[in-house]
C-alpha atoms as a PDB file:
ATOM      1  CA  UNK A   1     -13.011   3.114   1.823  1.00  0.00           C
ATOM      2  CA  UNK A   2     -14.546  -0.347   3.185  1.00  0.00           C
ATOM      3  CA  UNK A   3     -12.166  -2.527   1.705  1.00  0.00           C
ATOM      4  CA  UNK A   4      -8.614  -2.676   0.300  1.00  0.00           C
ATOM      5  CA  UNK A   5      -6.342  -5.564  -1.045  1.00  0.00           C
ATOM      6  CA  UNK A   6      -2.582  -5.694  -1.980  1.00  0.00           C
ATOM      7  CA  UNK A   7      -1.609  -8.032  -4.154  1.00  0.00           C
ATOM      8  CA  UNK A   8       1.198 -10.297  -4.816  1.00  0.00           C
ATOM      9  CA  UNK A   9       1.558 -10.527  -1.224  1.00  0.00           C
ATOM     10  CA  UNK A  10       4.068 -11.306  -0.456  1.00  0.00           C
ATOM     11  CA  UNK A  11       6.227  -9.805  -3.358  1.00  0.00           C
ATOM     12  CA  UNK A  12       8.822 -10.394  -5.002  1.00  0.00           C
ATOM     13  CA  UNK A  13       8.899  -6.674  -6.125  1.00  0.00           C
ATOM     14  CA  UNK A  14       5.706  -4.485  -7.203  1.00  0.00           C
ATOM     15  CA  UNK A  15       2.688  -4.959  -5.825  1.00  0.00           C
ATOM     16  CA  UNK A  16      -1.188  -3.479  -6.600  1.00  0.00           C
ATOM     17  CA  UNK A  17      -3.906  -2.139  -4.059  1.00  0.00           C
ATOM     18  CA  UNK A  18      -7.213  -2.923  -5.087  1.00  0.00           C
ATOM     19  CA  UNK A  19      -9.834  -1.121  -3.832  1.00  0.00           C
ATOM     20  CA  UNK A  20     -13.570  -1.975  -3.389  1.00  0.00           C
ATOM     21  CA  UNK A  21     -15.077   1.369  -4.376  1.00  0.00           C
ATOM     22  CA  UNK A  22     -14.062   4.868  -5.690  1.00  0.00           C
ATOM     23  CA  UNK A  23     -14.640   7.547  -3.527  1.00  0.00           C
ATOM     24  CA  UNK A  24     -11.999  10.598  -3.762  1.00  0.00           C
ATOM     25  CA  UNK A  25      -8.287  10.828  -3.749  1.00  0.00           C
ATOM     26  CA  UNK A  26      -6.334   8.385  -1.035  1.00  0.00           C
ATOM     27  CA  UNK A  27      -3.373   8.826   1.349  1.00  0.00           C
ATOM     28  CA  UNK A  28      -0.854   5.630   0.865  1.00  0.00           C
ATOM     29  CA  UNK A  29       1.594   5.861   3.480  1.00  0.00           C
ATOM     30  CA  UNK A  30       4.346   2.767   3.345  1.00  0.00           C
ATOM     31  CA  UNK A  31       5.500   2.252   6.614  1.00  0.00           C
ATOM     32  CA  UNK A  32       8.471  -0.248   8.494  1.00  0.00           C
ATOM     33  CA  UNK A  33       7.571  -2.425  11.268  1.00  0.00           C
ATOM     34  CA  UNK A  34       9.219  -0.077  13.897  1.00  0.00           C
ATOM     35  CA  UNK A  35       6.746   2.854  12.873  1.00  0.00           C
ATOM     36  CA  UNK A  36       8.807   4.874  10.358  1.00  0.00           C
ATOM     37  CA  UNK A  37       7.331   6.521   7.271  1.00  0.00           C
ATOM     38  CA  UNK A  38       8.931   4.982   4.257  1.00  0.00           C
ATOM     39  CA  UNK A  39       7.004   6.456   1.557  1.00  0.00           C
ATOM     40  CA  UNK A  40       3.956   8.050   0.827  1.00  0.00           C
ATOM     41  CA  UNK A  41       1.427   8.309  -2.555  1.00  0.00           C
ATOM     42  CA  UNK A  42      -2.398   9.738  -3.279  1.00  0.00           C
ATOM     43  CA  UNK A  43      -3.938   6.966  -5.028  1.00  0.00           C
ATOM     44  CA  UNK A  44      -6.027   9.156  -7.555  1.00  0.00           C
ATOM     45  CA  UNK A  45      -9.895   9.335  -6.873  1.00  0.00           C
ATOM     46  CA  UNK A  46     -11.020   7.903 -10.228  1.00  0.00           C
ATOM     47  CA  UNK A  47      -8.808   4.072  -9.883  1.00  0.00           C
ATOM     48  CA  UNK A  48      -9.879   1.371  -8.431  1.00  0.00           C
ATOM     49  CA  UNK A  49      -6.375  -0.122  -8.660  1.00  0.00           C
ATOM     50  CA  UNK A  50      -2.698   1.202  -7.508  1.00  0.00           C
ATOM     51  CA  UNK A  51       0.411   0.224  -8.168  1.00  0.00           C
ATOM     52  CA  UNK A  52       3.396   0.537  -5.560  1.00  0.00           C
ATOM     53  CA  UNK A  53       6.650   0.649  -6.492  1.00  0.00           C
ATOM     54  CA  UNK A  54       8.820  -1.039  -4.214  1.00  0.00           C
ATOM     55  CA  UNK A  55      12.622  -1.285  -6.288  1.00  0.00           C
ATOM     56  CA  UNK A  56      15.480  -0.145  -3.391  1.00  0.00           C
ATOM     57  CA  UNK A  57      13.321  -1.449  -0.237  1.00  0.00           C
ATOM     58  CA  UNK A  58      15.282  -3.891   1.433  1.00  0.00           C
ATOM     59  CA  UNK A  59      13.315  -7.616   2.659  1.00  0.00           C
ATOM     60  CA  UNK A  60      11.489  -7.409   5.308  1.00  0.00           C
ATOM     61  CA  UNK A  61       7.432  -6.807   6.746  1.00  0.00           C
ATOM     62  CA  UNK A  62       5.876  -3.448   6.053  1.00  0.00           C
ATOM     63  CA  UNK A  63       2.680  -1.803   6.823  1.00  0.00           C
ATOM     64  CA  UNK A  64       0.768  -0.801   4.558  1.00  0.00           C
ATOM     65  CA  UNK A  65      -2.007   2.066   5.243  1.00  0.00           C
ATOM     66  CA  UNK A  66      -4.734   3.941   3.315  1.00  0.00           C
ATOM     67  CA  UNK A  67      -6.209   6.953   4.513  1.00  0.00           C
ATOM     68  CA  UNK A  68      -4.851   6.442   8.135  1.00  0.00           C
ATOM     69  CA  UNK A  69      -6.683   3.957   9.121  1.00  0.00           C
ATOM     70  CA  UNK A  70      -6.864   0.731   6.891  1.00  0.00           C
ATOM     71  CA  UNK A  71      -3.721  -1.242   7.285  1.00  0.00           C
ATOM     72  CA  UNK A  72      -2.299  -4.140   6.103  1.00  0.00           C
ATOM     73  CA  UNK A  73       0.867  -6.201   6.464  1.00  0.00           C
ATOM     74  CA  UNK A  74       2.965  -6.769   3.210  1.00  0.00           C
ATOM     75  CA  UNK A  75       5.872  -9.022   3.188  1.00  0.00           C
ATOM     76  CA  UNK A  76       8.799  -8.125   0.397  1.00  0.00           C
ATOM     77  CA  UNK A  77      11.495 -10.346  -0.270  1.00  0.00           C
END
């Protein structure tokens, strides 16, 4: 994957990935600012788009990451 987006960002609630290209199944992994694993998903090979879930999280700045490597910061409120 070359690309990803996550949009609103920042959130009020729910938020999509949007990826640039489809090439197999993903790892999501949602992660806290201090490193812990929140939650993780497989984004399924044949979507370009993802929606995350994020009722019960408390405010705050999480990571986002796909497939290990690609991160991004998402801000809930």
């Amino acid at each position: 994957m070359n690309y990803f987006q996550s949009t609103p960002n920042p959130t009020q609630g729910d938020f999509t990935l949007v990826s640039d290209e489809m090439e197999g199944a993903k790892q999501v992994e949602l992660f806290s600012v201090q490193g812990s694993l929140i939650q993780s998903w497989t984004w399924p090979k044949e979507e370009l788009k993802f929606e995350i879930h994020t009722r019960g999280l408390t405010s705050g700045v999480y990571i986002i990451k796909v497939n290990g490597s690609h991160a991004q910061q998402i801000i809930i409120h």
